[in-house]
Protein backbone atom coordinates (compact mmCIF):
# COMPACT_ATOMS: atom_id res chain seq x y z
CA UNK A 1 -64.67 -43.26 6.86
CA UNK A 2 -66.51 -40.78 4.90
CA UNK A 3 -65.61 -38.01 7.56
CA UNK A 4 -61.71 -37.78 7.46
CA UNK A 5 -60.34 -34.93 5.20
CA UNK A 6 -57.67 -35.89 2.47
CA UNK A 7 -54.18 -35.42 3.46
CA UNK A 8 -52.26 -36.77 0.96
CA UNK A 9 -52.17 -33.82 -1.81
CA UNK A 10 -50.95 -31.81 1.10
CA UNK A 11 -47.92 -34.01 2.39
CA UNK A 12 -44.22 -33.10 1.70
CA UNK A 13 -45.20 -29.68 1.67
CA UNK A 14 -43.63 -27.98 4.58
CA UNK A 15 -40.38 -30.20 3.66
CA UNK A 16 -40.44 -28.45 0.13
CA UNK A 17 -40.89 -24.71 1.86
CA UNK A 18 -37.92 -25.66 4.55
CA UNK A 19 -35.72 -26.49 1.97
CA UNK A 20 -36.04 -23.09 0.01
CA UNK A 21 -35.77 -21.16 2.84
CA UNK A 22 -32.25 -22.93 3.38
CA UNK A 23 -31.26 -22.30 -0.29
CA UNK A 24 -32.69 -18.91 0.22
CA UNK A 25 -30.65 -18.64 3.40
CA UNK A 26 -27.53 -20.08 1.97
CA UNK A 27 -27.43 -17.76 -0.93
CA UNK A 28 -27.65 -14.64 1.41
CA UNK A 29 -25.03 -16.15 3.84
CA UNK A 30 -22.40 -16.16 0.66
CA UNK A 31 -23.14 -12.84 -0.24
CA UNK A 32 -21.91 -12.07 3.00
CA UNK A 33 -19.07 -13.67 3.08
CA UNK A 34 -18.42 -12.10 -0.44
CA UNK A 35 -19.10 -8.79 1.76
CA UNK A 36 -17.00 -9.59 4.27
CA UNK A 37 -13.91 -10.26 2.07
CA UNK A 38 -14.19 -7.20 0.08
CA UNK A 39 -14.37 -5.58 3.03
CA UNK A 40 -11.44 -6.97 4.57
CA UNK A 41 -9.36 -6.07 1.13
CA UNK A 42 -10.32 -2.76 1.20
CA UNK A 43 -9.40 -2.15 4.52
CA UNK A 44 -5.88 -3.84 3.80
CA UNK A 45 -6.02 -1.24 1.18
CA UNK A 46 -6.16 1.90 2.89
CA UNK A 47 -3.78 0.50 5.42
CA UNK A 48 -1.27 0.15 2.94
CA UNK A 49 -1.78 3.82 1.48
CA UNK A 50 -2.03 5.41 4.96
CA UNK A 51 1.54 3.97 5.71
CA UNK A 52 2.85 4.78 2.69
CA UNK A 53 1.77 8.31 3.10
CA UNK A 54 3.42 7.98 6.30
CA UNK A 55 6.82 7.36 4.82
CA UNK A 56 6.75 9.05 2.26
CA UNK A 57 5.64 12.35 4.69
CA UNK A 58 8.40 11.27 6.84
CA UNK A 59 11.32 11.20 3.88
CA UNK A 60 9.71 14.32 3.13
CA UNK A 61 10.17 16.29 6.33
CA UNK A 62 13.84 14.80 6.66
CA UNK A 63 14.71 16.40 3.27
CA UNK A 64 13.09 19.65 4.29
CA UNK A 65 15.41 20.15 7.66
CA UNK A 66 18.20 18.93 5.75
CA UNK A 67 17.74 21.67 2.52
CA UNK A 68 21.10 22.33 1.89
CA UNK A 69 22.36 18.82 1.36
CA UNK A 70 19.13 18.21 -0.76
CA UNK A 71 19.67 21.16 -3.26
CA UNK A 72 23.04 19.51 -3.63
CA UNK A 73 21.78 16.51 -4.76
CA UNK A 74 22.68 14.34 -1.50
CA UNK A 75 19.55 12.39 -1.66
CA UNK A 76 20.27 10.38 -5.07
CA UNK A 77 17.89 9.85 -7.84
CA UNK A 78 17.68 6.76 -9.48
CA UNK A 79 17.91 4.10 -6.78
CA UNK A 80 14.84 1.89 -5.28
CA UNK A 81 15.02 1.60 -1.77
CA UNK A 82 12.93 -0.72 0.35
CA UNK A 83 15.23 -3.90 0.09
CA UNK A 84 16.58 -5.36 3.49
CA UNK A 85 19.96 -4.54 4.07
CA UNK A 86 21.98 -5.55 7.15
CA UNK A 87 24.05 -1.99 7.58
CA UNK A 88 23.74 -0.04 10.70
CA UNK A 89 22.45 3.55 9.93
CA UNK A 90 23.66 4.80 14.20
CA UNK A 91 27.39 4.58 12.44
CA UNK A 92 26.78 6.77 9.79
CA UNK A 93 27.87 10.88 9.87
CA UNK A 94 26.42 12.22 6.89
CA UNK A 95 22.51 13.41 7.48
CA UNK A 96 21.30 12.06 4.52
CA UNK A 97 23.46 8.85 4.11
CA UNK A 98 21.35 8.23 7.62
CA UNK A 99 18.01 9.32 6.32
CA UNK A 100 18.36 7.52 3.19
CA UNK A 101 19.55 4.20 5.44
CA UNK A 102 17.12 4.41 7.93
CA UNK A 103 14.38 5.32 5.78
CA UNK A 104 15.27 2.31 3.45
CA UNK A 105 14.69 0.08 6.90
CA UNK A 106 11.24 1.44 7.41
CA UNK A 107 10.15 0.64 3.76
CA UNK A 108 11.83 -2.63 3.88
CA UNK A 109 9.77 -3.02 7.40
CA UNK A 110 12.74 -4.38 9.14
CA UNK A 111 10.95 -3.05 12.23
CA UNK A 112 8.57 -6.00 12.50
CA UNK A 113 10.25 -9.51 11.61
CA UNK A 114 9.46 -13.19 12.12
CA UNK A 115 10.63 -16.11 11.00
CA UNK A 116 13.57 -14.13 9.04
CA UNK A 117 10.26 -11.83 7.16
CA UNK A 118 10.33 -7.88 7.56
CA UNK A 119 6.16 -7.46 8.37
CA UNK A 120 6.76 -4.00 9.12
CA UNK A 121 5.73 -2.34 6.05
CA UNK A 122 3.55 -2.72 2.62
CA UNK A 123 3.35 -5.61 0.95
CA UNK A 124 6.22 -5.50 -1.70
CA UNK A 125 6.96 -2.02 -0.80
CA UNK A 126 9.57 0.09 -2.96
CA UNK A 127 10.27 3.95 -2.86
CA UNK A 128 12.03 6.09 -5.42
CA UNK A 129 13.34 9.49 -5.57
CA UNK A 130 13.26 11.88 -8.41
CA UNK A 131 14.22 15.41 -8.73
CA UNK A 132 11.63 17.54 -10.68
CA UNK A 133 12.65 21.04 -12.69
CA UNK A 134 12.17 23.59 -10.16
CA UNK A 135 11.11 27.25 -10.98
CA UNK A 136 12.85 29.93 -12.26
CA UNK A 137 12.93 31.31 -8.89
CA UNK A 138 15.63 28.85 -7.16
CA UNK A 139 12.90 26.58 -5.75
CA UNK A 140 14.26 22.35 -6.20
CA UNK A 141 11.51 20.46 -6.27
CA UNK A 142 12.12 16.79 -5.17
CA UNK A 143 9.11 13.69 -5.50
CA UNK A 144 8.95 10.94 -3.34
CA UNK A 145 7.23 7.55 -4.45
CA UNK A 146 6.10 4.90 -2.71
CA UNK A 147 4.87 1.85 -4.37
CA UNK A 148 3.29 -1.53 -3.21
CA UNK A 149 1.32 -4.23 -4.16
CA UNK A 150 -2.18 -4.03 -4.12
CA UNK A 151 -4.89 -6.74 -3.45
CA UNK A 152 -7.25 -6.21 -6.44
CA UNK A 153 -6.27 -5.65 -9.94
CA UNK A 154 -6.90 -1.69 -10.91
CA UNK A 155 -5.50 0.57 -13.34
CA UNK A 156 -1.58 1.10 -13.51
CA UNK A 157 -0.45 4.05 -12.09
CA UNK A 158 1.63 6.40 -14.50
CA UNK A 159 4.28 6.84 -12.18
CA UNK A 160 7.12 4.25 -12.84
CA UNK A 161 8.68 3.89 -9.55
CA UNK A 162 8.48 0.20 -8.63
CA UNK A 163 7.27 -0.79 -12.41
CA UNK A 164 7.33 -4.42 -13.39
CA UNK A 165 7.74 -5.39 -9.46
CA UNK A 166 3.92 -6.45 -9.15
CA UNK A 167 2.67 -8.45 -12.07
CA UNK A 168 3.45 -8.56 -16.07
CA UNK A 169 0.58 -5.52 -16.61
CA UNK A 170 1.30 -3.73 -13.08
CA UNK A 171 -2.39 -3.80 -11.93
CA UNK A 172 -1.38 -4.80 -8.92
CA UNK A 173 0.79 -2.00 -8.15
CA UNK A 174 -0.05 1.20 -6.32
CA UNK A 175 1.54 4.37 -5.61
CA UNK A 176 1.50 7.95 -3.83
CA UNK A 177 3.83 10.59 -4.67
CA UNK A 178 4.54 13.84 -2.78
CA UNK A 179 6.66 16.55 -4.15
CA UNK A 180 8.87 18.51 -1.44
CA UNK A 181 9.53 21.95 -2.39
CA UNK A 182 12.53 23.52 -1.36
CA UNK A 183 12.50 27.09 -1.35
CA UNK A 184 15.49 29.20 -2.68
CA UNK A 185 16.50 31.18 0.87
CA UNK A 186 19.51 32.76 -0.99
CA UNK A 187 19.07 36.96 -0.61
């Protein structure tokens, strides 16, 4: 008996270094997930501002073939637009009672719906309108504002379009603004 080698000190050892590589493991595999999430928000993110720029570019250009009415103030100031209405823009006459109606659809995202829920645009999305002193040449500058709700608490944005939509301290709201420049053509 004096020949066999003492195996007791070393038993339970390899179930000891199993189990920290699974806490090791474990611990990675969260931070992943973590990863994976944050990625996922940030890509909702820049989804959201892309298509906002997108309608915002759009209202933009429609204002800028349709100058005339603009500089006389047919695109109003003062009004949020973005909430689902059930009026048919094909009826209207007027260029920018139409632009105004059908751009109000594609905010509201009444392009995409189901189960009775507009999916077609921003979470939460509102636009504004604001004219912005032009120069002392003629020009009429005009902003457009999108805002939605973001998935992350940040900073709130200065601009108040959509303010108080998206949480008491609006951290949760975002926004782009373009200003649209209209040119004085008069001789």
């Amino acid at each position: 008996m004096a020949d066999r080698p003492c195996v007791t000190a070393a038993r339970g050892f390899t179930l000891i270094e199993v189990l920290i590589t699974l806490v090791i493991v474990a611990i990675g595999l969260l931070g992943l997930a973590g990863l994976q999430l944050t990625s996922m928000n940030s890509q909702l993110e820049s989804y959201q501002r892309a298509q906002a720029l997108m309608l915002v570019e759009d209202m933009a250009n429609r204002i800028r073939a349709n100058a005339e009415e603009a500089r006389a103030g047919a695109y109003p100031v003062g009004t949020e637009y973005g909430l689902a209405t059930d009026d048919d823009c094909t009826i209207l006459t007027v260029i920018a009672e139409r632009d105004l109606c059908e751009w109000n659809d594609a905010v509201a995202g009444t392009g995409v719906v189901e189960d009775g829920r507009n999916l077609g645009s921003m979470v939460g999305a509102r636009a504004c309108i604001e004219n912005i002193a032009g120069s002392t040449d003629g020009e009429a500058i005009i902003r457009l504002t999108m805002a939605w709700q973001g998935m992350v608490a940040t900073a709130a944005p200065v601009s108040t379009c959509g303010i108080d939509a998206y949480g008491d301290d609006d951290a949760f709201r975002r926004t782009v603004s373009i200003d649209t420049v209209l040119a004085n053509m008069a001789p």
